[in-house]
C-alpha atoms as a PDB file:
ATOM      1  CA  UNK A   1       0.000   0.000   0.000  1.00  0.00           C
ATOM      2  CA  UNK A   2       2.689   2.475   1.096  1.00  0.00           C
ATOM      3  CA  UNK A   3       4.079   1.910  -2.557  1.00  0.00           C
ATOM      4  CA  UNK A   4       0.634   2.427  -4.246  1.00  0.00           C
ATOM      5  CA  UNK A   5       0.746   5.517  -2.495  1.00  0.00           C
ATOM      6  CA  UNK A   6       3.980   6.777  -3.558  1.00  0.00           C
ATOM      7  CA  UNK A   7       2.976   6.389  -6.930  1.00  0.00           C
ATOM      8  CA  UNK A   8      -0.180   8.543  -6.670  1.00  0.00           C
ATOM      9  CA  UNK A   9       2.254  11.194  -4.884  1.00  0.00           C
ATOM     10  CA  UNK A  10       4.057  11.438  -7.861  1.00  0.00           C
ATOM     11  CA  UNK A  11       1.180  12.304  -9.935  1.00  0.00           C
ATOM     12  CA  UNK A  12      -0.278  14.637  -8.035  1.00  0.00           C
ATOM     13  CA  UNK A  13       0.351  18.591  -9.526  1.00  0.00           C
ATOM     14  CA  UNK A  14       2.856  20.411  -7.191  1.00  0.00           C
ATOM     15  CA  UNK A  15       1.145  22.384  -4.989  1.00  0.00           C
ATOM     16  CA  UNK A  16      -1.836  20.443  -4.816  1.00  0.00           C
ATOM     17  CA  UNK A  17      -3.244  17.661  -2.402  1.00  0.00           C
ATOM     18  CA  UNK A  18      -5.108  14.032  -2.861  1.00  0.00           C
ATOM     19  CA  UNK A  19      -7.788  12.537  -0.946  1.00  0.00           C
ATOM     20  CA  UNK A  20      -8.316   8.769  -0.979  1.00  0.00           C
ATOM     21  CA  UNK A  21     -11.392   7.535  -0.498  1.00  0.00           C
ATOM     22  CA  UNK A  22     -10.845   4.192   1.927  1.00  0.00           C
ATOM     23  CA  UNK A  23     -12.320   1.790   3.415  1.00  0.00           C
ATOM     24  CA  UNK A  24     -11.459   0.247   6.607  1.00  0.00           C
ATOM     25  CA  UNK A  25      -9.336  -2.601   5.990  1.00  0.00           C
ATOM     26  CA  UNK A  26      -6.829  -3.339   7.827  1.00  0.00           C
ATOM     27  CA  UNK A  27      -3.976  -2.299   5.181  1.00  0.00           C
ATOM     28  CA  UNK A  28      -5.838   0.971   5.029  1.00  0.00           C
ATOM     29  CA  UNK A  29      -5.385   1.703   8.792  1.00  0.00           C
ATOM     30  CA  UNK A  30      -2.155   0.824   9.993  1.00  0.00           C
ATOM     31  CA  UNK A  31       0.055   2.881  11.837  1.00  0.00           C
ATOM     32  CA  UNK A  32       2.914   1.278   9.349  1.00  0.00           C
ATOM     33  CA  UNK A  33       2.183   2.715   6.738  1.00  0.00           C
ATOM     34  CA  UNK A  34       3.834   5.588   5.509  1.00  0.00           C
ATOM     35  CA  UNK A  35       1.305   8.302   4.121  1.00  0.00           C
ATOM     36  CA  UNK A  36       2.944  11.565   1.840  1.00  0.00           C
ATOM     37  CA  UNK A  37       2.942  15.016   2.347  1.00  0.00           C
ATOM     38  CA  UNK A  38       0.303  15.354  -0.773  1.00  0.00           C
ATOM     39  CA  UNK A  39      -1.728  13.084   0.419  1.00  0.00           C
ATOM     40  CA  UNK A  40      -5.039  12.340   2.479  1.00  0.00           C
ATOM     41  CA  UNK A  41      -6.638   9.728   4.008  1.00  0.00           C
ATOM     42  CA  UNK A  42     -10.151   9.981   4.261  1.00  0.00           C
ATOM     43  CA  UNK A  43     -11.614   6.345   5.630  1.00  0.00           C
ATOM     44  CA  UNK A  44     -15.516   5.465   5.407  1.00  0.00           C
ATOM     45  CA  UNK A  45     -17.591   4.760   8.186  1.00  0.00           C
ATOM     46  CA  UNK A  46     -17.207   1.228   9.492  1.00  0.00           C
ATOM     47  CA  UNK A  47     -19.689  -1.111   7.796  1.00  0.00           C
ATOM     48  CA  UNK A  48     -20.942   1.046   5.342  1.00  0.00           C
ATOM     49  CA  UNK A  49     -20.628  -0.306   1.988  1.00  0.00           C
ATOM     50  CA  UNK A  50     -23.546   1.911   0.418  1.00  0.00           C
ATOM     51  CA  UNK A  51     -20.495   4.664   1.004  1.00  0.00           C
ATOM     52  CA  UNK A  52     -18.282   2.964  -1.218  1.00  0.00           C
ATOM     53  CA  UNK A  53     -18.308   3.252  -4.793  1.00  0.00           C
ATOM     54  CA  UNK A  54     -16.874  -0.174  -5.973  1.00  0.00           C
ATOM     55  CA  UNK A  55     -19.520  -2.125  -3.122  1.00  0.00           C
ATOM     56  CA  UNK A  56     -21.550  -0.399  -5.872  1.00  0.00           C
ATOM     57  CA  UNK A  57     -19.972  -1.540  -9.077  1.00  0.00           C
ATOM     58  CA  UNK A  58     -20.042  -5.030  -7.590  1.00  0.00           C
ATOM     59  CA  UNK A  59     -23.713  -5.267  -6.553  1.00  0.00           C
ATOM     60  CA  UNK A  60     -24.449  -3.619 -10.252  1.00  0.00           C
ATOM     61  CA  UNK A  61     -22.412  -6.672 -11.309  1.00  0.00           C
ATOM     62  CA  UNK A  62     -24.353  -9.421  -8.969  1.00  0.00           C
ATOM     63  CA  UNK A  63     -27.721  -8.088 -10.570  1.00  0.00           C
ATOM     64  CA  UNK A  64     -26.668  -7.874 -14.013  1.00  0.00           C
ATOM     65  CA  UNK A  65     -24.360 -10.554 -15.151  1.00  0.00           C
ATOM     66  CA  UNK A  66     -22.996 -12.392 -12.597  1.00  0.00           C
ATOM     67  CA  UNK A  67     -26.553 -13.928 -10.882  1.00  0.00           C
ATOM     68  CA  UNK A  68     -27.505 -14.838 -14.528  1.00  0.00           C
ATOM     69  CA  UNK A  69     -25.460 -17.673 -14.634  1.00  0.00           C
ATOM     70  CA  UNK A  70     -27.696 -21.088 -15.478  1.00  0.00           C
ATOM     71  CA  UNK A  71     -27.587 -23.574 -12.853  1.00  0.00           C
ATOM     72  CA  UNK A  72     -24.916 -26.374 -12.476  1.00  0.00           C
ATOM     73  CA  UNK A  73     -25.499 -29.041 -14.141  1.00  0.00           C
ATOM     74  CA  UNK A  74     -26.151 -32.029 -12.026  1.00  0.00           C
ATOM     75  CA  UNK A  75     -24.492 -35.234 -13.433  1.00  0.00           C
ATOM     76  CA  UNK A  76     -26.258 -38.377 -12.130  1.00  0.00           C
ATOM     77  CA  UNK A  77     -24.172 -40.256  -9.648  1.00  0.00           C
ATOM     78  CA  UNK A  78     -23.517 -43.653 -10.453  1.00  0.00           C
ATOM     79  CA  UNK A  79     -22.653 -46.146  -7.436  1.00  0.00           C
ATOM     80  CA  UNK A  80     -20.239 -49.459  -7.842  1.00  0.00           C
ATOM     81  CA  UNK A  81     -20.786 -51.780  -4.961  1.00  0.00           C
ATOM     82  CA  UNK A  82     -17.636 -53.539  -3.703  1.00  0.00           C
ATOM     83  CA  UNK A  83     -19.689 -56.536  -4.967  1.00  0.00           C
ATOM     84  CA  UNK A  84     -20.174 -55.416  -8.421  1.00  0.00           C
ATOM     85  CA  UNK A  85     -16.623 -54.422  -9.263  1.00  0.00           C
ATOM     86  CA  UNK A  86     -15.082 -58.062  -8.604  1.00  0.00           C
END
């Protein structure tokens, strides 16, 4: 993560400031990491995936395409008694 973000420091304009839009995992919130000048933080609430866009892209994606999958098929099982096989 700390690399991630030292890549988006690098694009941001001199002068200017980013804010990143987090959620709460742990990756997100640990004291480790290393956050730049140019850069902030701004986590969402704690269980509140309505907040976050990509909860949104996925549940788009669970009504659309990925729900609309047909059904497994169900191959018949076929058993060999220990009887049968000799």
């Amino acid at each position: 993560m700390t690399h991630h973000l030292e890549e988006i420091s690098a694009t941001v304009t001199p002068g200017a400031n980013a804010v990143l839009l987090l959620d709460q995992a742990g990756w997100h919130t640990t004291r480790k990491l290393a956050v730049p000048d140019n850069i902030t933080l701004l986590p969402l609430l704690a269980r509140s995936p309505e907040l976050n866009p990509v909860e949104n892209l996925w549940q788009f994606m669970r009504e659309n395409w990925l729900g609309n999958w047909p059904a497994p098929i169900r191959w018949p099982r076929f058993e060999v008694s220990a009887s049968s096989a000799v």
